[in-house]
Protein backbone atom coordinates (compact mmCIF):
# COMPACT_ATOMS: atom_id res chain seq x y z
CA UNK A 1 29.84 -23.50 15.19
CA UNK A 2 30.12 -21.39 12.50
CA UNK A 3 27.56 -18.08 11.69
CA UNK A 4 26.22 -19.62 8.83
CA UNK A 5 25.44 -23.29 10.69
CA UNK A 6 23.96 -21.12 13.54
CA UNK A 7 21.43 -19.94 10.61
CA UNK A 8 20.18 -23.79 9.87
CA UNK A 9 17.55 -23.54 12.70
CA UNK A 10 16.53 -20.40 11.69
CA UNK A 11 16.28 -21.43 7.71
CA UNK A 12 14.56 -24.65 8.78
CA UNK A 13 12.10 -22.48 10.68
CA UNK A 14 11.54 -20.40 7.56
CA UNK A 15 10.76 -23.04 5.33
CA UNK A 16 8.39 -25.06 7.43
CA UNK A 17 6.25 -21.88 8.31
CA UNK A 18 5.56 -21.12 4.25
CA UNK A 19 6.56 -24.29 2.56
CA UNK A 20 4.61 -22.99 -0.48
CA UNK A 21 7.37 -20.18 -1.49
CA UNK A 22 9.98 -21.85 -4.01
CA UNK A 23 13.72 -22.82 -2.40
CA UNK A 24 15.20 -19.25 -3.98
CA UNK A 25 12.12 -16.98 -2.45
CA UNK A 26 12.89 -19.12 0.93
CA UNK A 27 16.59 -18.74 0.97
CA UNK A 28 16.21 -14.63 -0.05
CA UNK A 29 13.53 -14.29 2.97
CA UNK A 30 15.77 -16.48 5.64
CA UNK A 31 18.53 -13.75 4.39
CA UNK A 32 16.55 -10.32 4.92
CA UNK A 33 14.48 -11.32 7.60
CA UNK A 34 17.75 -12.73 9.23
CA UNK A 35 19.99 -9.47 8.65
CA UNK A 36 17.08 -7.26 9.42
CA UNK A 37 16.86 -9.11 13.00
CA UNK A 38 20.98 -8.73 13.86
CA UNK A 39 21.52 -5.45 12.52
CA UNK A 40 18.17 -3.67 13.93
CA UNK A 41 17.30 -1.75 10.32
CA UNK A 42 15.77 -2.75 7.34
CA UNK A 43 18.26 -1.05 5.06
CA UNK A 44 19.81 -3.16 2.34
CA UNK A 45 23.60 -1.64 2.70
CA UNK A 46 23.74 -2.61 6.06
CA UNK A 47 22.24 -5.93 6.13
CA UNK A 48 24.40 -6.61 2.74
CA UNK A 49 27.16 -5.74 4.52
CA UNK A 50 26.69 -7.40 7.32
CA UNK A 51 25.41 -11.06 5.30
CA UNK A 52 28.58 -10.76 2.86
CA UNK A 53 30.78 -11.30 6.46
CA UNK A 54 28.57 -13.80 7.55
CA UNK A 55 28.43 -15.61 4.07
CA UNK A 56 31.95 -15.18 2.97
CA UNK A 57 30.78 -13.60 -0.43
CA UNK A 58 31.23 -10.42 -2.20
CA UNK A 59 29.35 -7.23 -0.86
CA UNK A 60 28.17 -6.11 -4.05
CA UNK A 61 26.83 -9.79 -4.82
CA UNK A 62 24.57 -10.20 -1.59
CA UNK A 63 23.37 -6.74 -2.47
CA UNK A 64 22.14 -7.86 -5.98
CA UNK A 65 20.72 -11.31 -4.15
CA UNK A 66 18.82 -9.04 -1.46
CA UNK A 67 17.75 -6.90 -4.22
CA UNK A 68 16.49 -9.28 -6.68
CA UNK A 69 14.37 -10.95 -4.03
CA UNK A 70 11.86 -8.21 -3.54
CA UNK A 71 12.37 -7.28 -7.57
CA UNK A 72 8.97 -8.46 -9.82
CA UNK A 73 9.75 -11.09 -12.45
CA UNK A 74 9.90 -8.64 -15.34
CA UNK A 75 12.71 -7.09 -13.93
CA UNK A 76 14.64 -10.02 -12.76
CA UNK A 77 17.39 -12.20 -14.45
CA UNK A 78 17.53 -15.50 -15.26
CA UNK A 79 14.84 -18.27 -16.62
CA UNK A 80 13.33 -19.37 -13.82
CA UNK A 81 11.79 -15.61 -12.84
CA UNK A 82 8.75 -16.34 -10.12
CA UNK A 83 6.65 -13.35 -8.59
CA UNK A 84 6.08 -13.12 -4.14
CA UNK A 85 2.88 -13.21 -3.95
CA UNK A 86 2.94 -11.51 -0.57
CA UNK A 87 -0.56 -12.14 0.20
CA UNK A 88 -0.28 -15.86 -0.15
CA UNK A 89 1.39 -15.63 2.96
CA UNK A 90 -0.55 -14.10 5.25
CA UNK A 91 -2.64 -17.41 6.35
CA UNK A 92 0.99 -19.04 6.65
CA UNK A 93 2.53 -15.79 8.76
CA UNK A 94 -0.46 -15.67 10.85
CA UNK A 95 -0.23 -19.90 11.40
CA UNK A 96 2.98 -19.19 12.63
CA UNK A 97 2.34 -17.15 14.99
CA UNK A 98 -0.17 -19.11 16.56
CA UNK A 99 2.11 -21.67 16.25
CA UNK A 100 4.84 -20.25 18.47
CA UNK A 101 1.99 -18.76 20.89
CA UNK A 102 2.24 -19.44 24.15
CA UNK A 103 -0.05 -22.78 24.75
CA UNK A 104 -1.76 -21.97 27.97
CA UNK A 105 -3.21 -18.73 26.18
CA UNK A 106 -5.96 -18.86 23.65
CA UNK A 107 -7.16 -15.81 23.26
CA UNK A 108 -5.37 -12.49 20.19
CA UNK A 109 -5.91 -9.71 19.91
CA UNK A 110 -5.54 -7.86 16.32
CA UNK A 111 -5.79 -4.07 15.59
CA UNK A 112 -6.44 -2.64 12.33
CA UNK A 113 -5.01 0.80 11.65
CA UNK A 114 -3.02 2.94 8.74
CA UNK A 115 0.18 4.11 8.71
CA UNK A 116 1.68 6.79 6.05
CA UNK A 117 5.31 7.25 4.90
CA UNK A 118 5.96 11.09 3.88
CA UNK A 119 3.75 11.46 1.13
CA UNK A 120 4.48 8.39 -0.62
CA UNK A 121 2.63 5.47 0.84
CA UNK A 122 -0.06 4.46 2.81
CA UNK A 123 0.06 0.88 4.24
CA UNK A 124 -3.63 -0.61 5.16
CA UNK A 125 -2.23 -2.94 8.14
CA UNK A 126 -3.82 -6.11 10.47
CA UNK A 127 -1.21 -6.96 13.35
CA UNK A 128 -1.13 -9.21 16.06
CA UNK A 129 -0.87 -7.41 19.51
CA UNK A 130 1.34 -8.77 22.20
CA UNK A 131 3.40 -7.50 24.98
CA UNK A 132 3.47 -3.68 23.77
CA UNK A 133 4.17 -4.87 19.97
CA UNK A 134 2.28 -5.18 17.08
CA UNK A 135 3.63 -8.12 14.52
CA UNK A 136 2.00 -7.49 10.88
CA UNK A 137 0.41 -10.44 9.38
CA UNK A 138 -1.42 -8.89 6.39
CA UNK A 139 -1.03 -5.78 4.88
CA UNK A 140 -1.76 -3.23 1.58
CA UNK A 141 0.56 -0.44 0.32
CA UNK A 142 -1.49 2.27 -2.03
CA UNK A 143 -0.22 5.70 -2.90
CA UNK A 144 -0.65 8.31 -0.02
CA UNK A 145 -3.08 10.20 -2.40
CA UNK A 146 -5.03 7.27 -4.08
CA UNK A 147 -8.38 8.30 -4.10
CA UNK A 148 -11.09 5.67 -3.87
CA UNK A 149 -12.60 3.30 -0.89
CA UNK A 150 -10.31 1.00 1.27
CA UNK A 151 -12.99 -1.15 1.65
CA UNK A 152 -12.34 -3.34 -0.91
CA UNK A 153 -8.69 -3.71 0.98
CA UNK A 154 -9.57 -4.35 4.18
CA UNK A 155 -12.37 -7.08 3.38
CA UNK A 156 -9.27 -8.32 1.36
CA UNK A 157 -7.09 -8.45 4.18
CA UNK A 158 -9.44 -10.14 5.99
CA UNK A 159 -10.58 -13.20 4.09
CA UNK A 160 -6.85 -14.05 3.50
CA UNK A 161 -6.57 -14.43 7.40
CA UNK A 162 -9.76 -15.88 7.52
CA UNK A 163 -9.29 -19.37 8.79
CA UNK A 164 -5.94 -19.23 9.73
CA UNK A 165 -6.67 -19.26 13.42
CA UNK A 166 -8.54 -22.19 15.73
CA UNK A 167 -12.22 -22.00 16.19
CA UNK A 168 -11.52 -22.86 19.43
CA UNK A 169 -9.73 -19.50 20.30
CA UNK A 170 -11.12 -16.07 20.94
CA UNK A 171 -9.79 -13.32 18.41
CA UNK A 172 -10.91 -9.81 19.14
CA UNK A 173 -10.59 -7.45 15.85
CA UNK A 174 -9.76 -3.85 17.68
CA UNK A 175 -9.89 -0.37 15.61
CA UNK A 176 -10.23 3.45 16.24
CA UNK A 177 -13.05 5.50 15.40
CA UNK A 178 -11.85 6.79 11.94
CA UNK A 179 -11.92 3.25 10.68
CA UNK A 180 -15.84 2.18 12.20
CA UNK A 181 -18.70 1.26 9.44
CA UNK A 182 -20.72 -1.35 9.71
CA UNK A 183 -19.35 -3.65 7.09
CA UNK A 184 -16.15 -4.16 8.93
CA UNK A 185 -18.83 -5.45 11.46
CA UNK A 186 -20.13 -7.19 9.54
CA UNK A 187 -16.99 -8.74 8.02
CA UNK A 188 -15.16 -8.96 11.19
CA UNK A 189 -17.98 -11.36 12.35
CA UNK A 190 -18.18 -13.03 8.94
CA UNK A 191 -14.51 -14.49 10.21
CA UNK A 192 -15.87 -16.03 13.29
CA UNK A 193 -13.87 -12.98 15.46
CA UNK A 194 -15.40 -10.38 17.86
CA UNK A 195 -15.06 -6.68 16.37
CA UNK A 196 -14.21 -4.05 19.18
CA UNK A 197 -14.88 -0.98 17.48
CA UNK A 198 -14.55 2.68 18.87
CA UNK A 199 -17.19 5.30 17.74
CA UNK A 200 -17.61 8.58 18.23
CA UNK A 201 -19.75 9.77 21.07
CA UNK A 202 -22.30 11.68 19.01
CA UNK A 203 -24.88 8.97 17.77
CA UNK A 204 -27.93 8.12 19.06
CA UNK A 205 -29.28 4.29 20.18
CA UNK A 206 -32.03 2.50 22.04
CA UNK A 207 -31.50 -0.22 25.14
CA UNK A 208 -33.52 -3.17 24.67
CA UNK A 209 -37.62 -2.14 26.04
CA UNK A 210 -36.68 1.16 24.83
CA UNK A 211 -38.94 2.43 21.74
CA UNK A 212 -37.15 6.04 21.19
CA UNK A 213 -33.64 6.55 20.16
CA UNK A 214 -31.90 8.90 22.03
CA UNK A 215 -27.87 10.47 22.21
CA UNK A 216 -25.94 7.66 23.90
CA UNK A 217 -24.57 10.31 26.01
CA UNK A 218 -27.18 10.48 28.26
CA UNK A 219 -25.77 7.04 29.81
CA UNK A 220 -22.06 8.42 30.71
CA UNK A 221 -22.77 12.30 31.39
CA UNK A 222 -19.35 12.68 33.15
CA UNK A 223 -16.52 11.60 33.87
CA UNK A 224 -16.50 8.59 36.19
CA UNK A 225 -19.50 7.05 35.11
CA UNK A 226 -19.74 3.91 32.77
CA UNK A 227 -23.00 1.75 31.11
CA UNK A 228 -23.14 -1.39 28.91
CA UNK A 229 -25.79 -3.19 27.64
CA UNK A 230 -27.76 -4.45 24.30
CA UNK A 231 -28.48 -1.85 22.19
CA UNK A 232 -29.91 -1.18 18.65
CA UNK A 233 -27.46 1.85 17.60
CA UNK A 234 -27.35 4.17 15.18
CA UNK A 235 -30.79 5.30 14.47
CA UNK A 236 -30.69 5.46 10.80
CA UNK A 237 -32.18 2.03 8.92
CA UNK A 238 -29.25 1.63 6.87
CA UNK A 239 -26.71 2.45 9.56
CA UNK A 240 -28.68 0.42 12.44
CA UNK A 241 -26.70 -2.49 14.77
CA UNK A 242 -28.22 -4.13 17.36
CA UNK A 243 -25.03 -5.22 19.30
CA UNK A 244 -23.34 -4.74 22.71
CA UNK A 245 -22.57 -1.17 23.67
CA UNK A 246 -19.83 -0.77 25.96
CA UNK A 247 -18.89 2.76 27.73
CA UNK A 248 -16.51 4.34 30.42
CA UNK A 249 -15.83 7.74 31.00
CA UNK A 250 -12.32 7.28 33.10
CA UNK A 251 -11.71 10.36 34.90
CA UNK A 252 -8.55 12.10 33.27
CA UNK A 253 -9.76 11.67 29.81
CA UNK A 254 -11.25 14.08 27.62
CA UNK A 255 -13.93 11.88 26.27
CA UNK A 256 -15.35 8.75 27.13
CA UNK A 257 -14.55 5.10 25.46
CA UNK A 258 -16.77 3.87 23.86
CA UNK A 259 -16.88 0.06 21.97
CA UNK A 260 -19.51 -1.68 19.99
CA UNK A 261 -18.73 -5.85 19.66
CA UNK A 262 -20.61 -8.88 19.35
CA UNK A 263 -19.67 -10.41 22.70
CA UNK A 264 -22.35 -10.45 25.92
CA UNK A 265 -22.36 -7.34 28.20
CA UNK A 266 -21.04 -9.79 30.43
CA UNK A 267 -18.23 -11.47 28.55
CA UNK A 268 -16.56 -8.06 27.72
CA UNK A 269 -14.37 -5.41 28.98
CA UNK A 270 -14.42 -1.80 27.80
CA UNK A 271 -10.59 -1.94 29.35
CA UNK A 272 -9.70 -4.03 26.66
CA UNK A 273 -9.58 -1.15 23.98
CA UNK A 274 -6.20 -0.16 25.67
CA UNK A 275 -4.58 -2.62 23.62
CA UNK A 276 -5.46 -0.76 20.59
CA UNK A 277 -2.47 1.39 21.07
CA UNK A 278 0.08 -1.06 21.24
CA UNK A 279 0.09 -1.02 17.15
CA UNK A 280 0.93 2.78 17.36
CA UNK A 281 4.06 0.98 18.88
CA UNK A 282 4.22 -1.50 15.72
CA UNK A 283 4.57 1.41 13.58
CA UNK A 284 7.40 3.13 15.59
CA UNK A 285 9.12 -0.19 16.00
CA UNK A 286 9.09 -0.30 11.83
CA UNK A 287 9.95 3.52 11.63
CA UNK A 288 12.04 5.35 13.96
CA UNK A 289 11.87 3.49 17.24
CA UNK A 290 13.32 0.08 15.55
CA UNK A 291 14.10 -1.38 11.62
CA UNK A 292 14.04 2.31 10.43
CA UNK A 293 11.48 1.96 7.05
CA UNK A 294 11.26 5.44 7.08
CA UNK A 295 14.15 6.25 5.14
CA UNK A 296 13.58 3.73 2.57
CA UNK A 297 13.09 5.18 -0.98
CA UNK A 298 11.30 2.54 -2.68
CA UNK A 299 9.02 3.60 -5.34
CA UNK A 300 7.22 0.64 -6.57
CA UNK A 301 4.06 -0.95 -3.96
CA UNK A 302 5.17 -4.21 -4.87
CA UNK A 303 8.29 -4.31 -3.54
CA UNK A 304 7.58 -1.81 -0.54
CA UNK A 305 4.83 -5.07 0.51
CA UNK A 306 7.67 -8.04 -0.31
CA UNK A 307 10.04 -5.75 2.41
CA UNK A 308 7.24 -5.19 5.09
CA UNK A 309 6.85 -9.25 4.34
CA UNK A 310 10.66 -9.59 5.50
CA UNK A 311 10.24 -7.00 8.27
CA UNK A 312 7.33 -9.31 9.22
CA UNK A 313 8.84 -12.25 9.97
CA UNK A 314 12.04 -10.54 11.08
CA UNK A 315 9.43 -9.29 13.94
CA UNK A 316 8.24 -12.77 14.29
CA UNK A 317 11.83 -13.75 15.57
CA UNK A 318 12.70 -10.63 17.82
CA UNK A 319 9.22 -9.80 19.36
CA UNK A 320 9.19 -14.09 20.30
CA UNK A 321 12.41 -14.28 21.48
CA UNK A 322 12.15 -10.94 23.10
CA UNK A 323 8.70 -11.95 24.95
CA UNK A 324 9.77 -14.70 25.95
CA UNK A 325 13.11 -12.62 28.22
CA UNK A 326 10.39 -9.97 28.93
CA UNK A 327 8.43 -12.14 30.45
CA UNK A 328 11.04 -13.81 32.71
CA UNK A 329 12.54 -10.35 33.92
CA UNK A 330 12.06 -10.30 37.69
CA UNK A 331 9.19 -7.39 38.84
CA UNK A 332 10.63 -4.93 41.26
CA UNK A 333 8.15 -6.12 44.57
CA UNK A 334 7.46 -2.95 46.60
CA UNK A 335 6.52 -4.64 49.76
CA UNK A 336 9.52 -5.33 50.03
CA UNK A 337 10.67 -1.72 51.03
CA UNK A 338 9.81 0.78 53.44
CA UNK A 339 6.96 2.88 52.96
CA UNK A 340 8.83 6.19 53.00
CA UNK A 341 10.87 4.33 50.22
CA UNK A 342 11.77 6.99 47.15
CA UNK A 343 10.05 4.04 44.91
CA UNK A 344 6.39 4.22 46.35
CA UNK A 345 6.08 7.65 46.05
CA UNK A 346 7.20 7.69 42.66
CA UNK A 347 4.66 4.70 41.89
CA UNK A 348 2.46 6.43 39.97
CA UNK A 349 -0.03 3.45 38.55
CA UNK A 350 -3.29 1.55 39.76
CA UNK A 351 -2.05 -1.26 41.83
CA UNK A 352 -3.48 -4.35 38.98
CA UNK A 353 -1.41 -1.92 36.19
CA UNK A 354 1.71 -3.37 34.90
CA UNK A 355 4.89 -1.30 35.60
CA UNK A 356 5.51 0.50 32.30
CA UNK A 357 8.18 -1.32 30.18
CA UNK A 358 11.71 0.52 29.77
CA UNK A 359 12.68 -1.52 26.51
CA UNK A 360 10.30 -2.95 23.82
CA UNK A 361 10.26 -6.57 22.87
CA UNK A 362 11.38 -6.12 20.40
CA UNK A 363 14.42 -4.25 21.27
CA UNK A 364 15.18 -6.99 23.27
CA UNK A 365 15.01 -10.21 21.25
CA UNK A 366 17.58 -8.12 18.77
CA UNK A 367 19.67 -7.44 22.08
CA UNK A 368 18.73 -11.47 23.34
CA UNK A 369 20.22 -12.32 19.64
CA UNK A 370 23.33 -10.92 19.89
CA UNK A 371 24.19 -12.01 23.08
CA UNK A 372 24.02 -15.71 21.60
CA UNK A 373 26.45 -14.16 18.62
CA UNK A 374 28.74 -13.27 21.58
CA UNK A 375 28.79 -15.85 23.34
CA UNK A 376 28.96 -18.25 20.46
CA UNK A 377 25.67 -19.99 21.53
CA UNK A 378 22.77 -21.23 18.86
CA UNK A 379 20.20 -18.44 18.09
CA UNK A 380 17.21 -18.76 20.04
CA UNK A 381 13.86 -19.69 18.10
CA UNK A 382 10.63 -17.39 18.84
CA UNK A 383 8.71 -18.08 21.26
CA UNK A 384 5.70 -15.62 21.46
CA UNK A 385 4.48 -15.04 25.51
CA UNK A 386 1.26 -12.81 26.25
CA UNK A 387 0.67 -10.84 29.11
CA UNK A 388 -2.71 -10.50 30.62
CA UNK A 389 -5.46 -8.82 28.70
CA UNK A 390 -6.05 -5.05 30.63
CA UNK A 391 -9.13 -5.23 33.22
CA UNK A 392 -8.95 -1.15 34.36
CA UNK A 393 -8.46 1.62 32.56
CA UNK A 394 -5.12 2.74 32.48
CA UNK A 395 -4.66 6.83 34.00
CA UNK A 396 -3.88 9.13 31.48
CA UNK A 397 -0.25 9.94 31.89
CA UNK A 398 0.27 13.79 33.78
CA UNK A 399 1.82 16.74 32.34
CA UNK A 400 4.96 18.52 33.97
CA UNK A 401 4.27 19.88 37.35
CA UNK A 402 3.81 24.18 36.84
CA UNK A 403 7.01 24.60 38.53
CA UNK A 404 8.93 21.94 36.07
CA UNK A 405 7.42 23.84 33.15
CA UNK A 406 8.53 27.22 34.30
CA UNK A 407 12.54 25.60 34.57
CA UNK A 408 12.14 24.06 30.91
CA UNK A 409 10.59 27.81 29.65
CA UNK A 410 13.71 29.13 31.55
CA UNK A 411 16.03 26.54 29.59
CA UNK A 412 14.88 27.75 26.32
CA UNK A 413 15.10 31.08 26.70
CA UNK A 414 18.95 31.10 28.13
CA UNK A 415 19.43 28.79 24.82
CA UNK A 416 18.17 31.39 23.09
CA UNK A 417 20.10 34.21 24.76
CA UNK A 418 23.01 31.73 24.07
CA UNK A 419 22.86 31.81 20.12
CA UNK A 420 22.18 35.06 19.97
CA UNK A 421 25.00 35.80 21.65
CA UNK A 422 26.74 33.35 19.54
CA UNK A 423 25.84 34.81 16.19
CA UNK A 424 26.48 38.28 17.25
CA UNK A 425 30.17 37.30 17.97
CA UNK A 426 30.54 35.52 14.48
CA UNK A 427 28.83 38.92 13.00
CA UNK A 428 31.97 41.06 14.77
């Protein structure tokens, strides 16, 4: 089977998940999102290289396909010049995804959070949370110093997913305190999702019976303490919610957690929050942990969006097929060995916590990928496997011991002593 017959599946996949893009935007996405999957990067010269093998064709002329692709119609060639609308497929990405979800699970997560390039770009991002990762569905790229709201962008964002997932499923709409107002409450909920919002701790609310607003503090006063319960909050007019207050003070942390959402006190879980984080991992995956955006050098938003769309569904393939080995690695059982054994006293982790993962899913499905290259097989098709939603707050990961900071201290300075050594022998 040849490379390019091993990519039919793959195209075919393509197609039916946004059969409203035209044969030529198709064909150009199958191609990025393809050599951004095998090569790891999302850098034209190497996936052009890379494609021209594969395709038998001149470098130089896959480089001007790749590059026309993401190009806006004014500057391409030819009669037949169509924009990417990127945000018509959002709905379609998102589709897809739920698609290739597992179908015993029917419950996502999605986290909404910014990322900045240098001082270039900012990208206004909603991604779907699974296994550690964090696969974009819908996104915005303004200047890093635009000035103006981003709420017109995020209600964007979110009535062009709006729809695109079962009523029948529970979605929960995560984001950090810097991003809280009440109109992404509102609009959250307008979608038929759950918001789980962090805020800060300094606000004051009321408990239902209660006729005085008061700091919400009083309810987790240290650490180790926790409170939920239906609350109006915020105790200015404009600002007030009634909603469900959820709070836990986990000893280790610095502050307590603390989530508003629509759900019951008794349908929710503060511990849930935790997998906020895991799109701090979508970002390194796109930068420097994975497909490497942060060289690019892109100047125009337009075609910084139709790249992140390729990244995207590039994502879509490794995180799915990468899941789906994650999930079938075997889990190191520790009642198996003795209990002086080096491995239980290095178990450092509550015992429902997940060991921590030594290679992303994404990582992975690129690594799954080109093992089926190797061995001459047919590439795998995603196949997108949850883990268990979080029911404890995870322990805050501990510092170096004293004595382990004291040998790293020692380190530097004989580093130090080296180069100056060094430079004073170059000087003579």
């Amino acid at each position: 089977m040849s490379c390019q017959d091993r990519l039919s599946s793959w195209k075919q996949e393509v197609s039916t998940a946004f059969a409203h893009l035209s044969q030529a935007q198709v064909i150009g996405l199958v191609l990025w999102s393809a050599g951004i999957a095998l090569t790891g990067s999302s850098g034209i010269d190497q996936i052009s290289a890379l494609l021209a093998q594969v395709l038998e064709q001149k470098e130089r002329s896959v480089f001007q396909r790749l590059r026309e692709w993401y190009l806006d119609a004014a500057h391409k060639r030819g009669d037949q010049r169509r924009d990417l609308e990127v945000s018509t497929c959002f709905g379609p990405l998102l589709r897809w995804i739920i698609l290739r979800w597992a179908a015993q699970e029917r419950r996502l997560a999605l986290a909404l959070d910014a990322s900045t390039l240098a001082d270039r770009w900012t990208v206004l991002s909603i991604s779907v949370l699974i296994r550690g990762c964090a696969i974009p569905v819908a996104w915005k790229v303004i200047g890093a110093h635009a000035k103006g709201s981003w709420r017109p962008y995020w209600e964007g964002l979110l009535e062009r997913l709006q729809g695109s997932v079962p009523a029948d499923w529970e979605v929960l709409v995560l984001a950090d305190r810097g991003l809280y107002a009440r109109w992404l409450y509102t609009a959250i909920v307008a979608c038929g999702w759950h918001p789980f919002l962090r805020i800060n701790l300094g606000v004051k609310a009321r408990a239902v019976g209660e006729e005085a607003f008061d700091w919400i503090s009083r309810w987790v006063p240290a650490p180790g303490t926790k409170w939920q319960g239906v609350v109006e909050c915020f105790a200015q007019q404009k600002s007030r919610l009634c909603c469900t207050l959820l709070m836990q003070w986990e000893v280790g942390y610095e502050h307590p957690w603390i989530v508003l959402t629509d759900l019951a006190p008794a349908e929710a879980n503060v511990a849930w929050y935790g997998l906020r984080v895991w799109i701090e991992a979508g970002f390194k995956d796109v930068k420097r942990g994975g497909l490497g955006w942060h060289h690019n050098k892109m100047r125009d938003a337009g075609r910084v969006e139709r790249l992140w769309l390729a990244m995207a569904v590039a994502m879509v393939w490794m995180i799915g097929v990468g899941s789906y080995a994650d999930s079938h690695c075997p889990l190191a059982c520790l009642e198996q060995l003795p209990a002086t054994h080096i491995a239980r006293q290095r178990l450092q982790r509550a015992p429902t916590q997940l060991p921590a993962r030594r290679l992303s899913c994404l990582q992975r499905g690129r690594l799954v990928l080109v093992a089926a290259l190797f061995k001459a097989e047919p590439l795998p098709l995603p196949r997108l496997v949850p883990e268990p939603w979080p029911e404890t707050i995870t322990s805050p990961k501990r510092g170096p011991k004293p004595s382990q900071q004291r040998q790293k201290q020692k380190r530097r300075e004989r580093k130090k002593r080296q180069k100056a050594a060094q430079r004073r022998t170059r000087a003579a």
